[in-house]
PDB file of N, CA and C in Angstrom:
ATOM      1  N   UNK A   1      18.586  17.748 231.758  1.00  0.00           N
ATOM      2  CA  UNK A   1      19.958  18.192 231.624  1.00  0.00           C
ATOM      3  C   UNK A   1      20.135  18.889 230.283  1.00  0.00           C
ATOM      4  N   UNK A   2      21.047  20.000 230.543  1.00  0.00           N
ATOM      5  CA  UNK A   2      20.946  20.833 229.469  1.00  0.00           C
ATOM      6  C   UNK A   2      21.871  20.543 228.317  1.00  0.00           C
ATOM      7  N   UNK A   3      21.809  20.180 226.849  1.00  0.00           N
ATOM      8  CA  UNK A   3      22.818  19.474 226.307  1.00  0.00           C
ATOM      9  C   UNK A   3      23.562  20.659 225.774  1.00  0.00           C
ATOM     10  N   UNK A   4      25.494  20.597 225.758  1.00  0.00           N
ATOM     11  CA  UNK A   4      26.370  21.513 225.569  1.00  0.00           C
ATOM     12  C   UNK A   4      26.287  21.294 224.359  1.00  0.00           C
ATOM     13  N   UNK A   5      27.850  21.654 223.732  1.00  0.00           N
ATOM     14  CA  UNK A   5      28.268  21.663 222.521  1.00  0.00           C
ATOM     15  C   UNK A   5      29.181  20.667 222.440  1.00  0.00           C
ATOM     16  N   UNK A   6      29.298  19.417 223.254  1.00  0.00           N
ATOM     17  CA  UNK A   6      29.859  18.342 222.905  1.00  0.00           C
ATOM     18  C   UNK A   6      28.533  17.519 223.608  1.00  0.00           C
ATOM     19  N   UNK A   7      28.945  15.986 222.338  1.00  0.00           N
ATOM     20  CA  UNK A   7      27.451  15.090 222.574  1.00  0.00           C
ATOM     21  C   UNK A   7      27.076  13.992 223.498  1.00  0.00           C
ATOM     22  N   UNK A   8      28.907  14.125 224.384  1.00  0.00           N
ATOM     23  CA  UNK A   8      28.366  13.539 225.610  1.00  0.00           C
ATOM     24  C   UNK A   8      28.491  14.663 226.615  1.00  0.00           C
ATOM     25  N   UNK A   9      28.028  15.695 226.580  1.00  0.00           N
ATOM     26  CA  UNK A   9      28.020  16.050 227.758  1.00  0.00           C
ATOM     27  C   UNK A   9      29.393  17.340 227.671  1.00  0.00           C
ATOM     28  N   UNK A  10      29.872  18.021 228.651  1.00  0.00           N
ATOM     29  CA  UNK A  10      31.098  19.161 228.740  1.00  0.00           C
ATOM     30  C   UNK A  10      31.995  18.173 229.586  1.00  0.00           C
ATOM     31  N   UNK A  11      31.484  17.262 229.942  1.00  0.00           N
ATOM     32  CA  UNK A  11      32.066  16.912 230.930  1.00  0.00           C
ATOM     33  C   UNK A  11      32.648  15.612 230.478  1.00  0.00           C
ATOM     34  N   UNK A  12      33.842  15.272 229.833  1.00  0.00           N
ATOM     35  CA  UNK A  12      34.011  14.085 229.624  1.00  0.00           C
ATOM     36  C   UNK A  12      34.637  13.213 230.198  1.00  0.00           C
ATOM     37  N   UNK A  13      34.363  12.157 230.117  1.00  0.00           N
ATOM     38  CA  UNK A  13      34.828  10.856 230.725  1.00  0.00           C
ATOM     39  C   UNK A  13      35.745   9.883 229.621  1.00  0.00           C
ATOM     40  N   UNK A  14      36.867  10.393 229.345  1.00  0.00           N
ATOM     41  CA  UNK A  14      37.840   9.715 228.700  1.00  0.00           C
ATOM     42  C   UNK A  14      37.883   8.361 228.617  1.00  0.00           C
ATOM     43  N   UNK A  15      38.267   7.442 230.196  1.00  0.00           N
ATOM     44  CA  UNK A  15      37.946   5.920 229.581  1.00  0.00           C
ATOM     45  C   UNK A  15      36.699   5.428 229.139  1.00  0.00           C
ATOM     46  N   UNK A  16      35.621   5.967 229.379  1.00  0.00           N
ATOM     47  CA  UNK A  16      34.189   5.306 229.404  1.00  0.00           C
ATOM     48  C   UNK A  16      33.721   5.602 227.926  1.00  0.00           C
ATOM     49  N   UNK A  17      34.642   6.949 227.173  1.00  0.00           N
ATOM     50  CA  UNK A  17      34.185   6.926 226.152  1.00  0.00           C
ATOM     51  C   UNK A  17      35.129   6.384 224.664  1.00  0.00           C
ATOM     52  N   UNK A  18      36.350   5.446 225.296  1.00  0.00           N
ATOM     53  CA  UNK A  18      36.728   4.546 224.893  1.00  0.00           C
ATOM     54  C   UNK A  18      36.004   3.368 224.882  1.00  0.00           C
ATOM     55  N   UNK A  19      35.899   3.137 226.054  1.00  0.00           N
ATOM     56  CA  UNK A  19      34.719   1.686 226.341  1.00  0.00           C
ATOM     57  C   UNK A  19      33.374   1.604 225.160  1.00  0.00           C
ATOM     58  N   UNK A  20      32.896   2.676 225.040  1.00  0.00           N
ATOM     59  CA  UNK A  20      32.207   2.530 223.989  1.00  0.00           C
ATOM     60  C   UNK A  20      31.786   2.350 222.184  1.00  0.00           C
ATOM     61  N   UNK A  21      33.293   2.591 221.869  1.00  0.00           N
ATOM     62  CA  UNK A  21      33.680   2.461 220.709  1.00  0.00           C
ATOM     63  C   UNK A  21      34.076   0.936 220.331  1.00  0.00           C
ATOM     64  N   UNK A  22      33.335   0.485 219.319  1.00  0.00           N
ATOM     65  CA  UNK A  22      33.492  -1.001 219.168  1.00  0.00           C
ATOM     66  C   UNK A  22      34.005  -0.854 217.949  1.00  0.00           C
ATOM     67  N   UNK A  23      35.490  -1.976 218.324  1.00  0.00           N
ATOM     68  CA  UNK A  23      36.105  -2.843 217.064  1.00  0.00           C
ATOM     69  C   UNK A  23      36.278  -1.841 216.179  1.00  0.00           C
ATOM     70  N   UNK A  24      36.335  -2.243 214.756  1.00  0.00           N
ATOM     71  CA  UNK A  24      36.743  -1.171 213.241  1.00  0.00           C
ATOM     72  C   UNK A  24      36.360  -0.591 213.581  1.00  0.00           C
ATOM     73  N   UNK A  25      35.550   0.587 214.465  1.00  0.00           N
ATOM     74  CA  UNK A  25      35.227   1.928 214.509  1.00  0.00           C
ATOM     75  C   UNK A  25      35.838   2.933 215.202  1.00  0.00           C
ATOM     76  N   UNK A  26      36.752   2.108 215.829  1.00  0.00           N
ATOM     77  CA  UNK A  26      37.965   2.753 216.423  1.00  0.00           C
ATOM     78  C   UNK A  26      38.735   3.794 215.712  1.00  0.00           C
ATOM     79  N   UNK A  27      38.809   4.900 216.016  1.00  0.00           N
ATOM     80  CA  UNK A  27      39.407   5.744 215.176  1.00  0.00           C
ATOM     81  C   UNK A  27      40.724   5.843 215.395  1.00  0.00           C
ATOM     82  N   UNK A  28      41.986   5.921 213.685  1.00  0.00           N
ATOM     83  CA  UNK A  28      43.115   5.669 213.524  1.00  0.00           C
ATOM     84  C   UNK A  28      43.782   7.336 214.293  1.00  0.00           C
ATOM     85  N   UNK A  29      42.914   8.127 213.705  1.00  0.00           N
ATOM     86  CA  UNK A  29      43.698   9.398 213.876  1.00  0.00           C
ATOM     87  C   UNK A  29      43.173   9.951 215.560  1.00  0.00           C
ATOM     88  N   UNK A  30      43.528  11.482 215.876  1.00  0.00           N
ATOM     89  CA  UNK A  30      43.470  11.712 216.986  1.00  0.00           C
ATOM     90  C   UNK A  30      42.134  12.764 216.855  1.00  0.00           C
ATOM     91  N   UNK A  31      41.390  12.871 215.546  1.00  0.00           N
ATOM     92  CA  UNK A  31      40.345  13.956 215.183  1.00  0.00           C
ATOM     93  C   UNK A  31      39.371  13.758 215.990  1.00  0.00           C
ATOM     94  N   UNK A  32      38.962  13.063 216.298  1.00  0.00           N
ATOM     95  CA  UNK A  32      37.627  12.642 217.675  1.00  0.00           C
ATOM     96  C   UNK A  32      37.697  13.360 218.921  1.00  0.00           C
ATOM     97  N   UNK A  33      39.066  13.881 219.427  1.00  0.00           N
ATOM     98  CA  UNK A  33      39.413  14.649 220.194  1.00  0.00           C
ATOM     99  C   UNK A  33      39.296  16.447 219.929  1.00  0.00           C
ATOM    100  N   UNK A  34      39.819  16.579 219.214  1.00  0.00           N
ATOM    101  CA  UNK A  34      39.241  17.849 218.205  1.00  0.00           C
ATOM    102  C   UNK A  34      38.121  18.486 218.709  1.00  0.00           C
ATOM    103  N   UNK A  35      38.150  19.767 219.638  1.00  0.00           N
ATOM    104  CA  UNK A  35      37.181  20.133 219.920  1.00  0.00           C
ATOM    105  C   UNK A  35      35.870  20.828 218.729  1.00  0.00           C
ATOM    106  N   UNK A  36      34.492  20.934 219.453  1.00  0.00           N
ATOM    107  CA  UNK A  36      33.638  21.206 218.238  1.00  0.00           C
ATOM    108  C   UNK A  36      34.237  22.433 217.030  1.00  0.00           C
ATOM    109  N   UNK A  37      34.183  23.676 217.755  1.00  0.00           N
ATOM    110  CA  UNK A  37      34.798  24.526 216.768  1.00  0.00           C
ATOM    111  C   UNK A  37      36.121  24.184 215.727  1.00  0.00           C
ATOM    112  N   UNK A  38      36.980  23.289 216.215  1.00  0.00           N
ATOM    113  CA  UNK A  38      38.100  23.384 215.121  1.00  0.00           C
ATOM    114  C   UNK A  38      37.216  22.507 214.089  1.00  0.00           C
ATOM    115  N   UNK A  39      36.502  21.006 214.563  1.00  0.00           N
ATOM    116  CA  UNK A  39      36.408  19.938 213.454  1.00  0.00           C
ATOM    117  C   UNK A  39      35.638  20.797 212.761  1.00  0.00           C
ATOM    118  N   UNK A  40      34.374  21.936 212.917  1.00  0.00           N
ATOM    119  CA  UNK A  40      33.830  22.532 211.501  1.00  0.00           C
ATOM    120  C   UNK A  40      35.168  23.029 210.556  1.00  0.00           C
ATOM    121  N   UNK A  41      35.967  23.755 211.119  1.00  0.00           N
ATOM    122  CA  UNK A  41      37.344  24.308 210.219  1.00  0.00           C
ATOM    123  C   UNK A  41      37.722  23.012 210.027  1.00  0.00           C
ATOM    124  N   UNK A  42      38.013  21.908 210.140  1.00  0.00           N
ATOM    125  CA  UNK A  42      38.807  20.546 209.558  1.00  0.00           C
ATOM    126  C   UNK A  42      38.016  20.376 208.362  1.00  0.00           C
ATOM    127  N   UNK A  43      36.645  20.268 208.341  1.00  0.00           N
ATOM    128  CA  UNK A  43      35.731  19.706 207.538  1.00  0.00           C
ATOM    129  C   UNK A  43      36.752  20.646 206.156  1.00  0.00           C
ATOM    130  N   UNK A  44      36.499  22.231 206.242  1.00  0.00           N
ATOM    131  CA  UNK A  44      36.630  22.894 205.427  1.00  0.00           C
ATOM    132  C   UNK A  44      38.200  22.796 204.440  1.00  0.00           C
ATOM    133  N   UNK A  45      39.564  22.193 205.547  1.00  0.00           N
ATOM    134  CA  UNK A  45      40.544  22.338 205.257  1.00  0.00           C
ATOM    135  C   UNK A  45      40.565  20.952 204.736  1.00  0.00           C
ATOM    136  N   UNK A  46      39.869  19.734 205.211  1.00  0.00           N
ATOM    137  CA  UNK A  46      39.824  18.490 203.909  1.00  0.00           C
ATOM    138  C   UNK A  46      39.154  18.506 202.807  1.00  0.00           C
ATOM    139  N   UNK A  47      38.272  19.248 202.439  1.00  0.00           N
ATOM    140  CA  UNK A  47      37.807  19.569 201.491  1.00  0.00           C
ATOM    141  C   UNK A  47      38.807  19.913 200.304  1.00  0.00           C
ATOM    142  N   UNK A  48      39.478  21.118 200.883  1.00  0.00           N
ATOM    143  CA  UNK A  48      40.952  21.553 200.168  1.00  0.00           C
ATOM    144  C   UNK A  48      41.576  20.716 199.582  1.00  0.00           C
ATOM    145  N   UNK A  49      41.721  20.304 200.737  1.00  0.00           N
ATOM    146  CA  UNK A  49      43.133  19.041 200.115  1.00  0.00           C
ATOM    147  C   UNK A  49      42.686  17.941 199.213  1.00  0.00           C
ATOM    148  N   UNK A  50      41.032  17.793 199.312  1.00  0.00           N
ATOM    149  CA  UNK A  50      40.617  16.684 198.748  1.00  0.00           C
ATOM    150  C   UNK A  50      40.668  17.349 197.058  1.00  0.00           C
ATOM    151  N   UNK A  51      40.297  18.502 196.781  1.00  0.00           N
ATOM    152  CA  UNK A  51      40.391  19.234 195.611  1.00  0.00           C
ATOM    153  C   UNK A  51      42.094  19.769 195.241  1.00  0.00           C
ATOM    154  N   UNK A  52      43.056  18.930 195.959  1.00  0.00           N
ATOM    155  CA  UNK A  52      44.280  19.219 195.583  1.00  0.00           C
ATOM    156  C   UNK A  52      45.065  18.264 195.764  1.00  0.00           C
ATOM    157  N   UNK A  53      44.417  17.529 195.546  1.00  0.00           N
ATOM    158  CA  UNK A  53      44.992  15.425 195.140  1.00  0.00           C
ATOM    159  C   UNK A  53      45.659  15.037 194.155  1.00  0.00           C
ATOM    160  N   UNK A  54      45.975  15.610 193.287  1.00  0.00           N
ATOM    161  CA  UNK A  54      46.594  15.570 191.998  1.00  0.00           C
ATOM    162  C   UNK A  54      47.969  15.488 191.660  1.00  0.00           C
ATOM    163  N   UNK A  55      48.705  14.666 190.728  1.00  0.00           N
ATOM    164  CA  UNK A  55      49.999  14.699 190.530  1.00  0.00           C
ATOM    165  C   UNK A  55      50.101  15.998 190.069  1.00  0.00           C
ATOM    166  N   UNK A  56      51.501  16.494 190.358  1.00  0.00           N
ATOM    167  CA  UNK A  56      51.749  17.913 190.296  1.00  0.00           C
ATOM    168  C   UNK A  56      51.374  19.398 190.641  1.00  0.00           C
ATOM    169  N   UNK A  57      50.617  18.794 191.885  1.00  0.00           N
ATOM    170  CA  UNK A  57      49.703  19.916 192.918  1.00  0.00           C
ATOM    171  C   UNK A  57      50.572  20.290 193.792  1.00  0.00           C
ATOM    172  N   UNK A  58      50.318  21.613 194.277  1.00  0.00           N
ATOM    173  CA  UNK A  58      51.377  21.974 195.375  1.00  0.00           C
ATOM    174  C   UNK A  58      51.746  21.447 196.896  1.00  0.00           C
ATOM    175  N   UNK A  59      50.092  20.298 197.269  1.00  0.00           N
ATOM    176  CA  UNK A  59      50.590  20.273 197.904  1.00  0.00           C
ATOM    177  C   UNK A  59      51.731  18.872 197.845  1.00  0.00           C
ATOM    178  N   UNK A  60      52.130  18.420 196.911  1.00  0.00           N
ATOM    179  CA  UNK A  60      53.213  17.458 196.437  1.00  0.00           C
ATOM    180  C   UNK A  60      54.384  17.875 196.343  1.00  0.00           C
ATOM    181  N   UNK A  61      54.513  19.544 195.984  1.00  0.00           N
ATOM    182  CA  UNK A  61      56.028  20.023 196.081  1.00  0.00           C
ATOM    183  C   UNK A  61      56.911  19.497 196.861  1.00  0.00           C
ATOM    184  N   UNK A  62      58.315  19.175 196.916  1.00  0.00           N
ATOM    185  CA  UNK A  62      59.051  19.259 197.538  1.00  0.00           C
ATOM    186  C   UNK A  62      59.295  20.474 198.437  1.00  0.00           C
ATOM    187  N   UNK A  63      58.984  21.543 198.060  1.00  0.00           N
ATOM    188  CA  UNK A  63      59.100  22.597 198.685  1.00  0.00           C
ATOM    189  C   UNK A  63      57.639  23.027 198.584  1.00  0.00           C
ATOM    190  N   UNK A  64      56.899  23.061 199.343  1.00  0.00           N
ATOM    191  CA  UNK A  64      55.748  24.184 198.581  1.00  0.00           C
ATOM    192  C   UNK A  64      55.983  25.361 199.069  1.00  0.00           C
ATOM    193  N   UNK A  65      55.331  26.429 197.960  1.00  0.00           N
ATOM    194  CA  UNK A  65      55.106  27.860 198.510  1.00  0.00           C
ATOM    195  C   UNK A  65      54.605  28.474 199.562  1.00  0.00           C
ATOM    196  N   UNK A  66      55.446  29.154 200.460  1.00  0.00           N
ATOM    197  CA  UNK A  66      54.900  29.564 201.275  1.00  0.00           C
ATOM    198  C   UNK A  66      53.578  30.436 201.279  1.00  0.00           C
ATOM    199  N   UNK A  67      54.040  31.222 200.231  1.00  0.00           N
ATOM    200  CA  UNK A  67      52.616  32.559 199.968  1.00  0.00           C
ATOM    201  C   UNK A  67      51.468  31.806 199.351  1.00  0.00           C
ATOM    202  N   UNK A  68      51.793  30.402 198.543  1.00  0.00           N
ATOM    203  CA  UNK A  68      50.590  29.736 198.117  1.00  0.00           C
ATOM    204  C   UNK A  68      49.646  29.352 199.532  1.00  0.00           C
ATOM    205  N   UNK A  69      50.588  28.526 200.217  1.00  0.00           N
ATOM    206  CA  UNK A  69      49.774  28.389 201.588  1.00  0.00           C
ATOM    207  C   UNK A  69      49.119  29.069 202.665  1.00  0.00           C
ATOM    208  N   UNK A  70      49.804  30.215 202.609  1.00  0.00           N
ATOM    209  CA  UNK A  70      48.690  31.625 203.367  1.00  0.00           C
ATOM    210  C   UNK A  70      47.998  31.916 202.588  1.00  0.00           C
ATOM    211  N   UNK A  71      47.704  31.595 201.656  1.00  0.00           N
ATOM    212  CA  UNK A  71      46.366  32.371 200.222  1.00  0.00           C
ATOM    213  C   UNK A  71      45.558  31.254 200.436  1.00  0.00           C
ATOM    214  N   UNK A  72      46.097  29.760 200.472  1.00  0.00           N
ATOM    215  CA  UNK A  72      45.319  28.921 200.889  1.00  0.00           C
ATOM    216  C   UNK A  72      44.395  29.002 202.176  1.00  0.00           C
ATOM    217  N   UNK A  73      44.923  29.524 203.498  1.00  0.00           N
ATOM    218  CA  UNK A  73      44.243  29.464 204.446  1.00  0.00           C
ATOM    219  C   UNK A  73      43.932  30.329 204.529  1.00  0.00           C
ATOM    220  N   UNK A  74      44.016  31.696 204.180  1.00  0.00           N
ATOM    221  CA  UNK A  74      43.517  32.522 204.417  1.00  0.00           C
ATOM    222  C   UNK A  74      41.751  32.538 203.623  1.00  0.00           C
ATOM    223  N   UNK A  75      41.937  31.513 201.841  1.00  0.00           N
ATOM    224  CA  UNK A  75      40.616  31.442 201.647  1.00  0.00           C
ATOM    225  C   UNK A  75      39.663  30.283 202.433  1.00  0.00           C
ATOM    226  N   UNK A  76      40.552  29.392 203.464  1.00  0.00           N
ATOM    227  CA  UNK A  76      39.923  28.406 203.714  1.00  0.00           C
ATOM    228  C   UNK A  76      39.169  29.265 205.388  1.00  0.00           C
ATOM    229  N   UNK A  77      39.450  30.317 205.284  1.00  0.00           N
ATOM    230  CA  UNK A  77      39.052  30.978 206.624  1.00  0.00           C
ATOM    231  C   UNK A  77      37.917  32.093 206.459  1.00  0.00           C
ATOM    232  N   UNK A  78      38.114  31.995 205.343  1.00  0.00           N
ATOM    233  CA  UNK A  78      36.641  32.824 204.786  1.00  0.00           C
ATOM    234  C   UNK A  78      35.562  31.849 204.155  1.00  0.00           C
ATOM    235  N   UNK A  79      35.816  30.474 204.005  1.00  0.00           N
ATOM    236  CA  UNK A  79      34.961  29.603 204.030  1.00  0.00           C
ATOM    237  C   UNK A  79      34.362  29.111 205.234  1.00  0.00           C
ATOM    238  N   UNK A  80      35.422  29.149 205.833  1.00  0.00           N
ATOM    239  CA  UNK A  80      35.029  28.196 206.968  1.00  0.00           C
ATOM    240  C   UNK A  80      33.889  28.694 208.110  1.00  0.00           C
ATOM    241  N   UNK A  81      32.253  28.560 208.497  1.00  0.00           N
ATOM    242  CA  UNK A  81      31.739  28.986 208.760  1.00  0.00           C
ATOM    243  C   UNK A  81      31.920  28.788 210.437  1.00  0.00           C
ATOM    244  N   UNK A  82      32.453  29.279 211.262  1.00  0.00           N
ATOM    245  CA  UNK A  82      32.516  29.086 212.592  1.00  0.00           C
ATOM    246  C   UNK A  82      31.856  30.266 213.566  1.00  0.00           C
ATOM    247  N   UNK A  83      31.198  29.722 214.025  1.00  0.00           N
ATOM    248  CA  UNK A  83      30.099  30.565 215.174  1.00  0.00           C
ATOM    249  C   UNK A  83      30.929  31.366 216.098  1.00  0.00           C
ATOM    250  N   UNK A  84      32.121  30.824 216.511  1.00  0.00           N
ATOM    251  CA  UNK A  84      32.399  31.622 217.458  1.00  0.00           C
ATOM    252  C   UNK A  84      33.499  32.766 216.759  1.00  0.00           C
ATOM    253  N   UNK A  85      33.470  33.086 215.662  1.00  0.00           N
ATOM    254  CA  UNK A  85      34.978  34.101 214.920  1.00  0.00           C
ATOM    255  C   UNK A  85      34.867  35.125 215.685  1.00  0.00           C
ATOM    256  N   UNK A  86      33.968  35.845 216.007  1.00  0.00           N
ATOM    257  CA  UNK A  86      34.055  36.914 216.866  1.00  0.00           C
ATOM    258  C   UNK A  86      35.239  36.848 217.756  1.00  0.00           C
ATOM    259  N   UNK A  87      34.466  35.815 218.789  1.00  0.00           N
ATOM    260  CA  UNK A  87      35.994  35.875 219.841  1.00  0.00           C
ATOM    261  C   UNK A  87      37.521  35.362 219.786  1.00  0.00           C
ATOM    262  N   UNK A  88      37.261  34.691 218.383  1.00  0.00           N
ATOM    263  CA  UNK A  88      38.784  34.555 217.731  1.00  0.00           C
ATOM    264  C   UNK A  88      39.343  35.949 216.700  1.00  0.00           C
ATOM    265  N   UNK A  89      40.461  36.139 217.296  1.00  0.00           N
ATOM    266  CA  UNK A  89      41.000  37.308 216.773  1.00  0.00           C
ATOM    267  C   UNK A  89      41.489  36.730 215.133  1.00  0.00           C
ATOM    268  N   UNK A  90      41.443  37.543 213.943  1.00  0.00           N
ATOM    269  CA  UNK A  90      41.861  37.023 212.583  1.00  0.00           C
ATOM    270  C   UNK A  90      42.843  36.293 212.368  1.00  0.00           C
ATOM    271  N   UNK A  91      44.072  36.883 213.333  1.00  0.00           N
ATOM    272  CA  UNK A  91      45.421  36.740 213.061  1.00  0.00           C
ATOM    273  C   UNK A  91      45.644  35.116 213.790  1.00  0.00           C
ATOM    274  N   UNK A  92      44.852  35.138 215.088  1.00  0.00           N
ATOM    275  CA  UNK A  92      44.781  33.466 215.268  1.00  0.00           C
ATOM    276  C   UNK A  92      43.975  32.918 214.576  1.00  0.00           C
ATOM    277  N   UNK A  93      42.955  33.029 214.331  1.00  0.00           N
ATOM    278  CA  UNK A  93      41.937  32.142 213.052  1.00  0.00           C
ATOM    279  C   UNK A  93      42.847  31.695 211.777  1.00  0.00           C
ATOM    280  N   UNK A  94      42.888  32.735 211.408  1.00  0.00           N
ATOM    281  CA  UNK A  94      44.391  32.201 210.063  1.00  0.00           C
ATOM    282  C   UNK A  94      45.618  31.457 210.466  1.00  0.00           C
ATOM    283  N   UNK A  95      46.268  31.672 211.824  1.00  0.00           N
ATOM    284  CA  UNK A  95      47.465  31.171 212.140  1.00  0.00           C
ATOM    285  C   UNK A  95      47.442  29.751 212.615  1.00  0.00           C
ATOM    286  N   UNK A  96      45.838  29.297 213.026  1.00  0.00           N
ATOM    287  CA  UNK A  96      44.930  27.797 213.259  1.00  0.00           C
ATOM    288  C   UNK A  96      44.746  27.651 212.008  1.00  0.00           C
ATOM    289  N   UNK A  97      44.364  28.296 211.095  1.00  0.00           N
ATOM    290  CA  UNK A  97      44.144  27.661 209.934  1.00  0.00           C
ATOM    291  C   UNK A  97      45.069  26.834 209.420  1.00  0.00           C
ATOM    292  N   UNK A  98      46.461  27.382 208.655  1.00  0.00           N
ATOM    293  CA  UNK A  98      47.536  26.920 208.331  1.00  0.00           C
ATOM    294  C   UNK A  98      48.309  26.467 209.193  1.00  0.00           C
ATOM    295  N   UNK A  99      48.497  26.101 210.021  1.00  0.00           N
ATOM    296  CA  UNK A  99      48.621  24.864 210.854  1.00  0.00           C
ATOM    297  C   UNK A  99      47.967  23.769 210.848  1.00  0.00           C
ATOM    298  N   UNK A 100      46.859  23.836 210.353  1.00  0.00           N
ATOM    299  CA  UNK A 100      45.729  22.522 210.364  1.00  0.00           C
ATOM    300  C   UNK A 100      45.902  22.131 208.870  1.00  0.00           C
ATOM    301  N   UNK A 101      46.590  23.281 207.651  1.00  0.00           N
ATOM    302  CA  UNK A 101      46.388  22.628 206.841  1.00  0.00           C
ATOM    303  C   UNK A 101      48.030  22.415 206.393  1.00  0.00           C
ATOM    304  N   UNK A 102      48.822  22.977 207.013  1.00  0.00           N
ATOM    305  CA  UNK A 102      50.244  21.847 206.886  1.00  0.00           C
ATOM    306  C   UNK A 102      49.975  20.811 207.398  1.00  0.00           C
ATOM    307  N   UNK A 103      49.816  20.402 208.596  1.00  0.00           N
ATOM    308  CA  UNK A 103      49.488  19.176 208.817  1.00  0.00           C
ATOM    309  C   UNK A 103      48.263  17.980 208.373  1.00  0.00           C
ATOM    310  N   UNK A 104      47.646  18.566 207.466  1.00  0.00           N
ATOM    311  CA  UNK A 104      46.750  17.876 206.429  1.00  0.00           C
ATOM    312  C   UNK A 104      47.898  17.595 205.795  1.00  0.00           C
ATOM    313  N   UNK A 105      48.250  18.590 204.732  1.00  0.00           N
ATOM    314  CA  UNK A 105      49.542  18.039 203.809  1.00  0.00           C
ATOM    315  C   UNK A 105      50.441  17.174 203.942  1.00  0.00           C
ATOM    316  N   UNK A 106      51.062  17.335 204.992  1.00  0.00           N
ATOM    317  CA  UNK A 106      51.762  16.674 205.538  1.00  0.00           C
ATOM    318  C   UNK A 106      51.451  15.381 205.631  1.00  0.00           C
ATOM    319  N   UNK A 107      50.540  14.663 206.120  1.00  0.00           N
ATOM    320  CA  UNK A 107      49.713  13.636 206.706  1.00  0.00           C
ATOM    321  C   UNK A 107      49.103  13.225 204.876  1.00  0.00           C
ATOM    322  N   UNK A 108      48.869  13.445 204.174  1.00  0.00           N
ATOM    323  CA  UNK A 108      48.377  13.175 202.744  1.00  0.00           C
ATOM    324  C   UNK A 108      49.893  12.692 202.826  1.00  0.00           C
ATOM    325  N   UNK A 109      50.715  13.613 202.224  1.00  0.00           N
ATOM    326  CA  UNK A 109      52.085  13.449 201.417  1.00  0.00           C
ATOM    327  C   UNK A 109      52.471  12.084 202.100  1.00  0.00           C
ATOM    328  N   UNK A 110      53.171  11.990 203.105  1.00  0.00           N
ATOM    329  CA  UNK A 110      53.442  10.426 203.969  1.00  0.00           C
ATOM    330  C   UNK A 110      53.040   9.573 203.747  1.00  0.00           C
ATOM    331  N   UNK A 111      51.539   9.344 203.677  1.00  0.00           N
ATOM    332  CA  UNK A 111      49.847   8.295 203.097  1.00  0.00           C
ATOM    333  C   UNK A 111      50.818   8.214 201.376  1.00  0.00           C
ATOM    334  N   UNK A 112      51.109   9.254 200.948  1.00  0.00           N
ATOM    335  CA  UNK A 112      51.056   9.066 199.616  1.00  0.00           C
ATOM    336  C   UNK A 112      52.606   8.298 198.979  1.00  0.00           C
ATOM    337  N   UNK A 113      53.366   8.659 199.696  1.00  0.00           N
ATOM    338  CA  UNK A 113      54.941   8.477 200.250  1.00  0.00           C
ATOM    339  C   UNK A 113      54.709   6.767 200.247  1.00  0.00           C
ATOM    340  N   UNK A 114      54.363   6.417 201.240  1.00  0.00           N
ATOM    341  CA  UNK A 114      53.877   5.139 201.380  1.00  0.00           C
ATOM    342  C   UNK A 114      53.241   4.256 200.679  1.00  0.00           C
ATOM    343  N   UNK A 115      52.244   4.768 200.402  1.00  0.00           N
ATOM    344  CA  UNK A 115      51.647   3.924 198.928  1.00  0.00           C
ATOM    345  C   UNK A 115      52.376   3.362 197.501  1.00  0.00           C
ATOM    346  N   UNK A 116      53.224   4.391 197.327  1.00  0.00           N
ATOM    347  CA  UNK A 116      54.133   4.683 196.418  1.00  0.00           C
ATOM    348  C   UNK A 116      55.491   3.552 197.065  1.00  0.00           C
ATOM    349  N   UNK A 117      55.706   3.378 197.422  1.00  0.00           N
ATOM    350  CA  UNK A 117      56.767   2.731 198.072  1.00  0.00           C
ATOM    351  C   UNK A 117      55.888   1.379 198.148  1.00  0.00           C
ATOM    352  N   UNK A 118      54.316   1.040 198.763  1.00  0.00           N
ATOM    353  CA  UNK A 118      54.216  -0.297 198.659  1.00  0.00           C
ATOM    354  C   UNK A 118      54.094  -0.859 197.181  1.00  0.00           C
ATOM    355  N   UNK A 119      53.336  -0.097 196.368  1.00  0.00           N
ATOM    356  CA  UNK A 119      53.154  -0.590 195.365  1.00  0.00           C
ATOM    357  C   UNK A 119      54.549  -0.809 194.028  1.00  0.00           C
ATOM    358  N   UNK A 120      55.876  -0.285 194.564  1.00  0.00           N
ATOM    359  CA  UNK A 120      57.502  -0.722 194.009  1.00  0.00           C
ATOM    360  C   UNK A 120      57.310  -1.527 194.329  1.00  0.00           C
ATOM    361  N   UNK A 121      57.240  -2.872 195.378  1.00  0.00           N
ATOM    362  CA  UNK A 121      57.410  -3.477 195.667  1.00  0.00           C
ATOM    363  C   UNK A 121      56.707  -5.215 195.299  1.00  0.00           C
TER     364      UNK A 121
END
């Protein structure tokens, strides 16, 4: 059998590949689902954010910049090495980009929101 670009197979079997995930390894988020091509672009857009962790980083603004964040994805799209860009047109490659990385931000800021709030306490 010829192996695809996912590692069980093209063909998946949703409960069975619940069944196989044991205990703490259960994953919190929904990234396991994430088909192959986006998680290489995820890798690239946590990277980002991991190099923009900092008190007084943008992505902490109350507001952040919009034009900061298209400069952001637009360099995270010239990093990001994906096999198939050809058949993704630029304007969607970038428009997946920054979408993946508001919702990084987003998803940090909340985590961080929270922390901040347990540790008042």
């Amino acid at each position: 059998m010829k192996k695809g670009l996912y590692p069980k197979g093209n063909c998946l079997t949703f409960p069975m590949e619940l069944t196989q995930v044991q205990g703490d390894s259960f994953p919190t988020d929904n990234k396991y689902l994430y088909p192959v091509e986006v998680k290489e672009i995820q890798y690239v857009v946590e990277d980002q954010c991991d190099r923009m962790e900092y008190d007084g980083s943008l992505m902490y603004d109350e507001y952040p910049d919009k034009v900061s964040v298209e400069t952001m994805a637009a360099n995270i799209c010239n990093k990001a090495r994906c096999g198939h860009r050809e058949e993704i047109s630029n304007r969607w490659m970038r428009a997946l980009v920054q979408m993946m990385l508001c919702n990084e931000m987003a998803y940090r800021r909340e985590r961080r929101r929270c922390h901040k709030r347990n540790i008042g306490k």
